[in-house]
C-alpha atoms as a PDB file:
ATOM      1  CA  UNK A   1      15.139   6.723  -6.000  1.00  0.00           C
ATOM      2  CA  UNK A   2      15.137   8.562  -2.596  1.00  0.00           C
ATOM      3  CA  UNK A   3      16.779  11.574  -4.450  1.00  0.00           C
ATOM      4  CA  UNK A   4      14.171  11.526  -7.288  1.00  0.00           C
ATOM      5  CA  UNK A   5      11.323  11.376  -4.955  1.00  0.00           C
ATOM      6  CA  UNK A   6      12.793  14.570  -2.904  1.00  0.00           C
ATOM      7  CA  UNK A   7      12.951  16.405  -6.258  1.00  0.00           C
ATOM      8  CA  UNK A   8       9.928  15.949  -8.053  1.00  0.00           C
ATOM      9  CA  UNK A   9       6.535  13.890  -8.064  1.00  0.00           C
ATOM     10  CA  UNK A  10       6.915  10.301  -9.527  1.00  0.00           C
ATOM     11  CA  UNK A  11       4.841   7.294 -10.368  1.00  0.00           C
ATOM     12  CA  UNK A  12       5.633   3.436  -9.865  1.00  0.00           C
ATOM     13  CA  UNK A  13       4.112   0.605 -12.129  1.00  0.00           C
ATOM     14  CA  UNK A  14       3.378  -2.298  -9.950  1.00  0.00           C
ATOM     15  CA  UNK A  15       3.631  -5.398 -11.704  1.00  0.00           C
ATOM     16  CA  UNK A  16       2.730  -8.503 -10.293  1.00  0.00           C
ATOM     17  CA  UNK A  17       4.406 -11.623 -11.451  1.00  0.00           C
ATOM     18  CA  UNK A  18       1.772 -13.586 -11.777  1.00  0.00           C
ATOM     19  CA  UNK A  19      -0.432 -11.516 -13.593  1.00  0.00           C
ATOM     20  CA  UNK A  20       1.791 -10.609 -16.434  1.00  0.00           C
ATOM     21  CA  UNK A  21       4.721 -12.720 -18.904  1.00  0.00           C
ATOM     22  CA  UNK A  22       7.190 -11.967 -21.347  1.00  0.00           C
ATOM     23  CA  UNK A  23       4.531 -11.022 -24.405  1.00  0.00           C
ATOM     24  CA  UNK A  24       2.628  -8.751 -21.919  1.00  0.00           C
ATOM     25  CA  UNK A  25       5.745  -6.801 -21.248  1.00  0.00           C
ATOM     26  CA  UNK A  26       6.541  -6.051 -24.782  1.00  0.00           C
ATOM     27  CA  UNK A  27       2.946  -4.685 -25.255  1.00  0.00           C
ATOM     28  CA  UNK A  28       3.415  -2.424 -21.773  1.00  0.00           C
ATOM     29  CA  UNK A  29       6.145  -0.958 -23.573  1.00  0.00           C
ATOM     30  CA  UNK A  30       5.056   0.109 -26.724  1.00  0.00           C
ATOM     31  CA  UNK A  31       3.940   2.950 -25.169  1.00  0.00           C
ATOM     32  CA  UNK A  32       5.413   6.753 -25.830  1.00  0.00           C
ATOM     33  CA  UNK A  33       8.027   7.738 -24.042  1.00  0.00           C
ATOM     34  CA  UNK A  34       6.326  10.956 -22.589  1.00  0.00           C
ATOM     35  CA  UNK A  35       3.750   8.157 -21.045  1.00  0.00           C
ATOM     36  CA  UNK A  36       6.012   6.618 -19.059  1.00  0.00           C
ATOM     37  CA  UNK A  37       6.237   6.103 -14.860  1.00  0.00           C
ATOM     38  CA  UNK A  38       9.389   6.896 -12.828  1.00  0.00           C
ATOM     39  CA  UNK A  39       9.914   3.577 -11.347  1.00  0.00           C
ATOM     40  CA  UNK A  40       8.743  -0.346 -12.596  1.00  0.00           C
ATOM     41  CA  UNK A  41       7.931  -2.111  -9.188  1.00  0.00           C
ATOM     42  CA  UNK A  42       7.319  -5.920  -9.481  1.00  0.00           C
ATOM     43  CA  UNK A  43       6.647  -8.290  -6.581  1.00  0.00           C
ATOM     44  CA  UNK A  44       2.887  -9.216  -5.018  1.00  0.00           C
ATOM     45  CA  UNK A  45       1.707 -11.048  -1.789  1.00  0.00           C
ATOM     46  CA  UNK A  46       1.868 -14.303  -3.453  1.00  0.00           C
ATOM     47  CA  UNK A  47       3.353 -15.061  -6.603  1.00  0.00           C
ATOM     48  CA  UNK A  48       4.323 -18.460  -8.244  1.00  0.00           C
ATOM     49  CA  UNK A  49       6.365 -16.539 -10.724  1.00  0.00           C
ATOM     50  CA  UNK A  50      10.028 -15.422  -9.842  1.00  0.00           C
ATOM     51  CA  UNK A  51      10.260 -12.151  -9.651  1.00  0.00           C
ATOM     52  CA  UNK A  52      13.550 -12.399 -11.897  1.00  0.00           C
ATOM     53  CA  UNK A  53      11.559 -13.313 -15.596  1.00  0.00           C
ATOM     54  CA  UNK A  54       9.541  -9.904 -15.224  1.00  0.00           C
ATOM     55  CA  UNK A  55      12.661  -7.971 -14.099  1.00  0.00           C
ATOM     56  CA  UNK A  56      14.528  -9.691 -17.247  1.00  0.00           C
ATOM     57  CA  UNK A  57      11.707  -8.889 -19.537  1.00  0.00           C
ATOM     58  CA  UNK A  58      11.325  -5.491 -18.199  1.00  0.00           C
ATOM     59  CA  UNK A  59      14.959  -4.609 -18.518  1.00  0.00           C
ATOM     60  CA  UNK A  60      15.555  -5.751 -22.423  1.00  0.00           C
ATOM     61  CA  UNK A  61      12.630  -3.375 -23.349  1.00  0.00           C
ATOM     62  CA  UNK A  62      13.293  -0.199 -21.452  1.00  0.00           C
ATOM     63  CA  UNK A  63      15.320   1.220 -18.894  1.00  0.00           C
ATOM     64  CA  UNK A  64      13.446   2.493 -16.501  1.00  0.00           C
ATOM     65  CA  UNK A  65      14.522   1.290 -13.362  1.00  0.00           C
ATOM     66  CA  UNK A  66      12.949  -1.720 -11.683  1.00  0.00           C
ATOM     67  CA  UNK A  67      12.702  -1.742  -7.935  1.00  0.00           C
ATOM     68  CA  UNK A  68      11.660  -5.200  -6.023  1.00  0.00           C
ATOM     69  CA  UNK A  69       8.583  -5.489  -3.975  1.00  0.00           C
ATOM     70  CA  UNK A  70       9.360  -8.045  -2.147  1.00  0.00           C
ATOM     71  CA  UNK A  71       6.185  -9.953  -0.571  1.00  0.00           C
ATOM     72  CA  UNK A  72       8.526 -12.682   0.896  1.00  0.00           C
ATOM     73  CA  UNK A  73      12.052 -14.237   1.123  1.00  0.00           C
ATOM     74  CA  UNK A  74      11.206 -16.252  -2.303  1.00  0.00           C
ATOM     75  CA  UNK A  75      11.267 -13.136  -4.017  1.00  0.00           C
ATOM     76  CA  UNK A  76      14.737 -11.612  -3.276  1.00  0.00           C
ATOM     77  CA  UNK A  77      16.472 -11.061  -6.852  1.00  0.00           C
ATOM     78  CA  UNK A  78      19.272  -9.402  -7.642  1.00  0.00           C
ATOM     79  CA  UNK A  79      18.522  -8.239 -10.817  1.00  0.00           C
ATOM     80  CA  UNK A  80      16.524  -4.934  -9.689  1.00  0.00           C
ATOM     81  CA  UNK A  81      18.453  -1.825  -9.398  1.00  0.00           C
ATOM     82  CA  UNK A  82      16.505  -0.806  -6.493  1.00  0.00           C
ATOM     83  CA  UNK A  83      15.437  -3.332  -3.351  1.00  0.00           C
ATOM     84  CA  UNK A  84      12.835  -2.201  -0.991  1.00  0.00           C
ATOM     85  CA  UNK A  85      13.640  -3.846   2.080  1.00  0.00           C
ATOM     86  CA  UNK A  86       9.989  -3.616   3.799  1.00  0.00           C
ATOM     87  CA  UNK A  87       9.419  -3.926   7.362  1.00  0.00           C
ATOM     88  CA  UNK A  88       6.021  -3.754   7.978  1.00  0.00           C
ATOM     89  CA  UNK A  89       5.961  -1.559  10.883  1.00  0.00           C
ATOM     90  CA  UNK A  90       1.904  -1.023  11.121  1.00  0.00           C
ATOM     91  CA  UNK A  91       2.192  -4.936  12.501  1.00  0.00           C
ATOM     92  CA  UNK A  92       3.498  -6.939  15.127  1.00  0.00           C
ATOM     93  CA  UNK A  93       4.311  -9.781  13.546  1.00  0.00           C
ATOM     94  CA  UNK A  94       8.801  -9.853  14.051  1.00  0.00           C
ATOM     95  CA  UNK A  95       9.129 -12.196  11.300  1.00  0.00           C
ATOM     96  CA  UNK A  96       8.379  -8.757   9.146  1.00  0.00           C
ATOM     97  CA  UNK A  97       9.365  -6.495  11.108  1.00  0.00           C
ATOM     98  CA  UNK A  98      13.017  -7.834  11.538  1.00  0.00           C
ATOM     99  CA  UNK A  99      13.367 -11.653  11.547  1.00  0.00           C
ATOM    100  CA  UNK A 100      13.192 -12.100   7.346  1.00  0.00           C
ATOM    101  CA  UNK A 101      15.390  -8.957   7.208  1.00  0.00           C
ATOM    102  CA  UNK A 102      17.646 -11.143   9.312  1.00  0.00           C
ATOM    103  CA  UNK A 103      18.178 -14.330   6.776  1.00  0.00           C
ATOM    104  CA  UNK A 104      18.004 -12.026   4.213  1.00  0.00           C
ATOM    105  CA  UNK A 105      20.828  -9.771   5.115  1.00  0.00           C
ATOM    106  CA  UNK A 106      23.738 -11.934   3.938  1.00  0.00           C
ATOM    107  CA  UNK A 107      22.684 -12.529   0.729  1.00  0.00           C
ATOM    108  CA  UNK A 108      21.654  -8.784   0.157  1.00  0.00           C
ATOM    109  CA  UNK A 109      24.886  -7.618   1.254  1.00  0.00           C
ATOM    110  CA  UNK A 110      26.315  -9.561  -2.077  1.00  0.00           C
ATOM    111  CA  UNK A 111      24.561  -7.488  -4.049  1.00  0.00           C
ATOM    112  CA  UNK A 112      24.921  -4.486  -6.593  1.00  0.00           C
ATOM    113  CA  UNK A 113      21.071  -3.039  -6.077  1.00  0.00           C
ATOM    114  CA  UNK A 114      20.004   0.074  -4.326  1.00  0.00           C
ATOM    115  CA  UNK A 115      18.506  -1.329  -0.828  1.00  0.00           C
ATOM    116  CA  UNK A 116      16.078   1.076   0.666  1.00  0.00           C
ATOM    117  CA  UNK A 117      14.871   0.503   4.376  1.00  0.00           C
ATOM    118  CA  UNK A 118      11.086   1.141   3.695  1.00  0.00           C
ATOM    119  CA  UNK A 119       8.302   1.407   6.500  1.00  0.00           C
ATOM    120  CA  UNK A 120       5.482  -0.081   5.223  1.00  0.00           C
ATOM    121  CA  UNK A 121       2.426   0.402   6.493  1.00  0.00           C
ATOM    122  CA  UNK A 122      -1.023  -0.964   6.213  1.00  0.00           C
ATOM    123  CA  UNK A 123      -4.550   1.200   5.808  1.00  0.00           C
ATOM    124  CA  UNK A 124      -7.305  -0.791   6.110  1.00  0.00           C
ATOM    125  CA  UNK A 125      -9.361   0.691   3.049  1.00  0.00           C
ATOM    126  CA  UNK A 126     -12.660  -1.242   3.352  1.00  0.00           C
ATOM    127  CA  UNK A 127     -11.543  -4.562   2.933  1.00  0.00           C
ATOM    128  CA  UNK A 128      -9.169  -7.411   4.056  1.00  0.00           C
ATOM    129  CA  UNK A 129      -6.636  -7.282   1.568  1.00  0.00           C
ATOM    130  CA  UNK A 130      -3.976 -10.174   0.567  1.00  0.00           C
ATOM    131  CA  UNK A 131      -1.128  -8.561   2.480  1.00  0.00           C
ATOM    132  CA  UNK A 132      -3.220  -8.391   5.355  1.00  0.00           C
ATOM    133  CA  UNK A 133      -3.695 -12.629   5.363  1.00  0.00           C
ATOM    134  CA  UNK A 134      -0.196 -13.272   4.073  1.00  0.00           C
ATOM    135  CA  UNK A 135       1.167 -11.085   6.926  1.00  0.00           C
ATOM    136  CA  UNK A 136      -0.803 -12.198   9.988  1.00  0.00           C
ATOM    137  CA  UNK A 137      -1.433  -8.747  10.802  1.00  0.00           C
ATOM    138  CA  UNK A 138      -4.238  -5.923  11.117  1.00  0.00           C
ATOM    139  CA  UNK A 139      -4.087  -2.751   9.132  1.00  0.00           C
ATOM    140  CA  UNK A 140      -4.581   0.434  10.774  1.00  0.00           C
ATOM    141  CA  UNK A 141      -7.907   1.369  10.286  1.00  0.00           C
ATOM    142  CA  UNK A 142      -8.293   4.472   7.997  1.00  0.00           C
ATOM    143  CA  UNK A 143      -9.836   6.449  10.514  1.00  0.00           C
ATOM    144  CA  UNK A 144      -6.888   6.091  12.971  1.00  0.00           C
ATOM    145  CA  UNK A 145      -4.790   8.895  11.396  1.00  0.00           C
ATOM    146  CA  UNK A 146      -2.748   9.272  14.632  1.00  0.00           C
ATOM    147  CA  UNK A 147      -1.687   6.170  14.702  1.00  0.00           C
ATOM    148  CA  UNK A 148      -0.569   6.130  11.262  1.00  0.00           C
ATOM    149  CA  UNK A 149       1.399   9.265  11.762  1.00  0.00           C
ATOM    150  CA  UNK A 150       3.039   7.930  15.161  1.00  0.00           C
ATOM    151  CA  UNK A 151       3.923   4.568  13.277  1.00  0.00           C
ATOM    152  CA  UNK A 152       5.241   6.768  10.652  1.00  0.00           C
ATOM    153  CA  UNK A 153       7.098   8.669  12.574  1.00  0.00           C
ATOM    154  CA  UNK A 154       8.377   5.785  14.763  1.00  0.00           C
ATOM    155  CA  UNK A 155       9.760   4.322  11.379  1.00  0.00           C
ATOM    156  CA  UNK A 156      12.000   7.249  10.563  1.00  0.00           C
ATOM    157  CA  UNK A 157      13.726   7.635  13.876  1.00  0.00           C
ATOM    158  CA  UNK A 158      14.611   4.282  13.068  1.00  0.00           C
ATOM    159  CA  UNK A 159      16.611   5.015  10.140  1.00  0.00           C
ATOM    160  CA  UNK A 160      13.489   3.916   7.235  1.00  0.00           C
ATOM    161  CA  UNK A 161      14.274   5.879   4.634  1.00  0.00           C
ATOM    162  CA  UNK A 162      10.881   5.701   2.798  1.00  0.00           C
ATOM    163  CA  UNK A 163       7.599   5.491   4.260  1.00  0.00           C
ATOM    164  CA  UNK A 164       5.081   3.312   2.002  1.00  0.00           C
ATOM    165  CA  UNK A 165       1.673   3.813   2.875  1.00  0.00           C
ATOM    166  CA  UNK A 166      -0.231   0.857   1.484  1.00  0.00           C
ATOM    167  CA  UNK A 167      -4.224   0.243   1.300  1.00  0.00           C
ATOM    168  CA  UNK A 168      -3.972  -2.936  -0.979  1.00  0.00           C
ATOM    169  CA  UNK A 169      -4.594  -4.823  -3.544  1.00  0.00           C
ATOM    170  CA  UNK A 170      -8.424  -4.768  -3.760  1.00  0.00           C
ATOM    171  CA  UNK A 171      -8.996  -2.141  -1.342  1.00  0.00           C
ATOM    172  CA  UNK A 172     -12.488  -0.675  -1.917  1.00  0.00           C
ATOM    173  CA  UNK A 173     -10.869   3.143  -1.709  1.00  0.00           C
ATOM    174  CA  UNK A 174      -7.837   5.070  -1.696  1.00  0.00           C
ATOM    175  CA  UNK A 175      -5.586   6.007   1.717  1.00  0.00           C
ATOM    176  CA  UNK A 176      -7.877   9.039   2.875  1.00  0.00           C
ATOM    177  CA  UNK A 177      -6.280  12.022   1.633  1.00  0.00           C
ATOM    178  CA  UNK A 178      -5.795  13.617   5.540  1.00  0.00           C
ATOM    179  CA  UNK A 179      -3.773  10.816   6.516  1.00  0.00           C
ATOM    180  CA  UNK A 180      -1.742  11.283   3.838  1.00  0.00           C
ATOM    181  CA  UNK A 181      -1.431  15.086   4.009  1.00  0.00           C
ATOM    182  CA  UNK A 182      -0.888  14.460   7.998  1.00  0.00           C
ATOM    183  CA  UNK A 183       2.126  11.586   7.587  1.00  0.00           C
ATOM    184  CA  UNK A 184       3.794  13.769   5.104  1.00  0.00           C
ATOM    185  CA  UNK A 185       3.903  16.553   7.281  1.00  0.00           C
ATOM    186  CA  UNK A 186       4.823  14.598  10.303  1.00  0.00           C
ATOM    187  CA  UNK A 187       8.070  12.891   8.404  1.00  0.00           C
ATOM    188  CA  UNK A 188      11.111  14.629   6.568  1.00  0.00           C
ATOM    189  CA  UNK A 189      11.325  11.052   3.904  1.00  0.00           C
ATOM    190  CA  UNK A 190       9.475  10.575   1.040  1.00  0.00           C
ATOM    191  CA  UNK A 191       5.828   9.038   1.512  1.00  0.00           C
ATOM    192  CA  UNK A 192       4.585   6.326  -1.267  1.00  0.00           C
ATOM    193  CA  UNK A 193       0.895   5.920  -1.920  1.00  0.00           C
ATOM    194  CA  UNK A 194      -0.356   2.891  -3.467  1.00  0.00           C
ATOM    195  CA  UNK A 195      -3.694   0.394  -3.083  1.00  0.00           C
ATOM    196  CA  UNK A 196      -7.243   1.630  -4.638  1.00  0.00           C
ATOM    197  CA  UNK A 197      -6.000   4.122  -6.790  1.00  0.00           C
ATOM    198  CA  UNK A 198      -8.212   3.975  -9.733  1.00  0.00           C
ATOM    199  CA  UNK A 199      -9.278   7.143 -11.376  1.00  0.00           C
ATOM    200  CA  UNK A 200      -7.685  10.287 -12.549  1.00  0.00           C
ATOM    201  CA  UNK A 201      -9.358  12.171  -9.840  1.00  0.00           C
ATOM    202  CA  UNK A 202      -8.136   9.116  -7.037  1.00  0.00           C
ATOM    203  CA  UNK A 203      -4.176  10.044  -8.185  1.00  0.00           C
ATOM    204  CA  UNK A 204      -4.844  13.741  -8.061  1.00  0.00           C
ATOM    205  CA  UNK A 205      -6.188  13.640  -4.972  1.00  0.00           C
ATOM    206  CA  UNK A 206      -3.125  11.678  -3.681  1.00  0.00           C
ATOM    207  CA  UNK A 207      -0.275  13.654  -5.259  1.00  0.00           C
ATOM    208  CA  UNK A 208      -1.680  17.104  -3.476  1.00  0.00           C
ATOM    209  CA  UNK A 209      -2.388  15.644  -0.227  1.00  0.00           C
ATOM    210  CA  UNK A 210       1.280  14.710  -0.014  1.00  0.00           C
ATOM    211  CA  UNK A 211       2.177  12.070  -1.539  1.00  0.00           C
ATOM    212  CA  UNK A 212       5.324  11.992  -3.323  1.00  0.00           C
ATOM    213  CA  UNK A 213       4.981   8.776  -5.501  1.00  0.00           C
ATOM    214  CA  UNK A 214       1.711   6.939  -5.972  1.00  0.00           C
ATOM    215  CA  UNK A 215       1.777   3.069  -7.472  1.00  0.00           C
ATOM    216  CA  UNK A 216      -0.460   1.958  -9.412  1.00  0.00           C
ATOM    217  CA  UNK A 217      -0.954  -1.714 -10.483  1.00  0.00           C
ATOM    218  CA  UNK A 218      -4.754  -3.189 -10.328  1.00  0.00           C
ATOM    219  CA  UNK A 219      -5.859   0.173 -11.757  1.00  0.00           C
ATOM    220  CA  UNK A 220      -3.852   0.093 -14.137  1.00  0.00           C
ATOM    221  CA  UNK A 221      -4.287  -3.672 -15.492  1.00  0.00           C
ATOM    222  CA  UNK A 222      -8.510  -2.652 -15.250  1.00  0.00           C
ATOM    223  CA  UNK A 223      -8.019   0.423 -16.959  1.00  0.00           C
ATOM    224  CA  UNK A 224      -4.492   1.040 -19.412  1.00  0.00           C
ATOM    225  CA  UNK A 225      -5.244   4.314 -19.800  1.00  0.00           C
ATOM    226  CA  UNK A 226      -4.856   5.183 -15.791  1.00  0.00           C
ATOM    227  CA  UNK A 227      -1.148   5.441 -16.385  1.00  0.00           C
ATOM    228  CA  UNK A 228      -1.598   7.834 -19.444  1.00  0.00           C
ATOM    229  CA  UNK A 229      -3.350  10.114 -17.046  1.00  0.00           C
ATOM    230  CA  UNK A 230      -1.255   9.604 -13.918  1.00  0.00           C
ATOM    231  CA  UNK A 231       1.839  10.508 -15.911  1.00  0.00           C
ATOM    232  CA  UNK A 232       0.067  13.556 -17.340  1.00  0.00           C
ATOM    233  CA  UNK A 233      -1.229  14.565 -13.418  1.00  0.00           C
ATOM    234  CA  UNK A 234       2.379  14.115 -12.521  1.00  0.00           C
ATOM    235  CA  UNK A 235       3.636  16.530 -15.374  1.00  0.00           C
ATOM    236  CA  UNK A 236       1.438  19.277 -14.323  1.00  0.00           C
ATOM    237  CA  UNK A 237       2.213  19.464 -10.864  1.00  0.00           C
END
């Protein structure tokens, strides 16, 4: 992934457990090849779905790879090829910052999948978002673009390898395009973009402020034809 992202602009297809099953996947894929995002993300804040029946699903239709968004320890599967190992680094809460990463670490090191130390951080994009409950924690507000950068920055002299800038599910507006413009030029590793992306114009904006992947996933299951014209966006550039 982190060599694809340094090469070229990609897109990510968020899909959240609990929102979609096995018939829903066939449909996704029935799609044209030409149409299709770099990357199938699945994982959500809360899900009473294992991660592993969308990955399975996912995997016998296409093969596109599947990274995990993991929103907790439930959620660890080791059927992804790729494993974003999140520490949410815009919080102070050491459970995600490094004591999950902890418990987790012996079973991930069992494992065949891609793990990818990824700074996440929260924007606060008009409204409290799920992540923000689940996690116990306070986004950055989306005026602060200093701090974002500094927390940013913070993360890759730490070793994070991708920096995920998130403003969530239900977020009332995208990241604003200066922070995102001002974290990419403050880091050297890939920046992801995902949360209130809902328009052509939203995704645009996004990929030429800086953003090397964007991630779409309410947008998307609103409006199916958002990933038609983010893939087309990402072709052009």
């Amino acid at each position: 992934m982190i060599k694809k992202l340094k090469r070229q602009k990609c897109i990510a297809l968020l899909l959240d457990p609990d929102s979609y099953n096995r018939n829903d996947i066939l449909n996704l894929f029935s799609y044209d090849n030409n149409g299709s995002p770099d990357f199938i993300l699945v994982g959500g804040s809360l899900t009473s779905n294992h991660p592993d029946i969308i990955i399975s699903a996912v995997k016998k239709v296409t093969d596109i790879p599947v990274a995990l968004f993991p929103g907790s320890l439930m959620q660890l599967s080791d059927k992804a090829d790729i494993i974003l190992l999140l520490s949410l680094i815009s919080g102070r809460n050491p459970e995600l910052l490094i004591g999950n990463h902890v418990v987790a670490a012996p079973y991930l090191s069992t494992i065949k999948s891609d793990i990818i130390p990824t700074g996440y951080i929260l924007i606060n994009c008009g409204a409290r978002t799920s992540v923000e409950y689940m996690s116990n924690t306070e986004a950055i507000p989306s005026k602060k673009t200093d701090i974002a950068v500094a927390t940013a920055m913070a993360g890759e002299m730490l070793g994070l390898q991708l920096i995920y800038l998130e403003g969530g599910s239900g977020a009332e507006h995208p990241v604003p395009q200066d922070m995102i413009r001002s974290v990419h030029d403050a880091v050297s590793v890939p920046v992801v973009v995902g949360g209130g992306l809902r328009t052509a114009n939203d995704i645009s904006a996004a990929f030429y402020a800086g953003a090397d992947m964007i991630v779409i996933g309410n947008g998307y299951e609103n409006n199916h034809s958002l990933l038609e014209e983010a893939c087309r966006l990402r072709d052009e550039l």
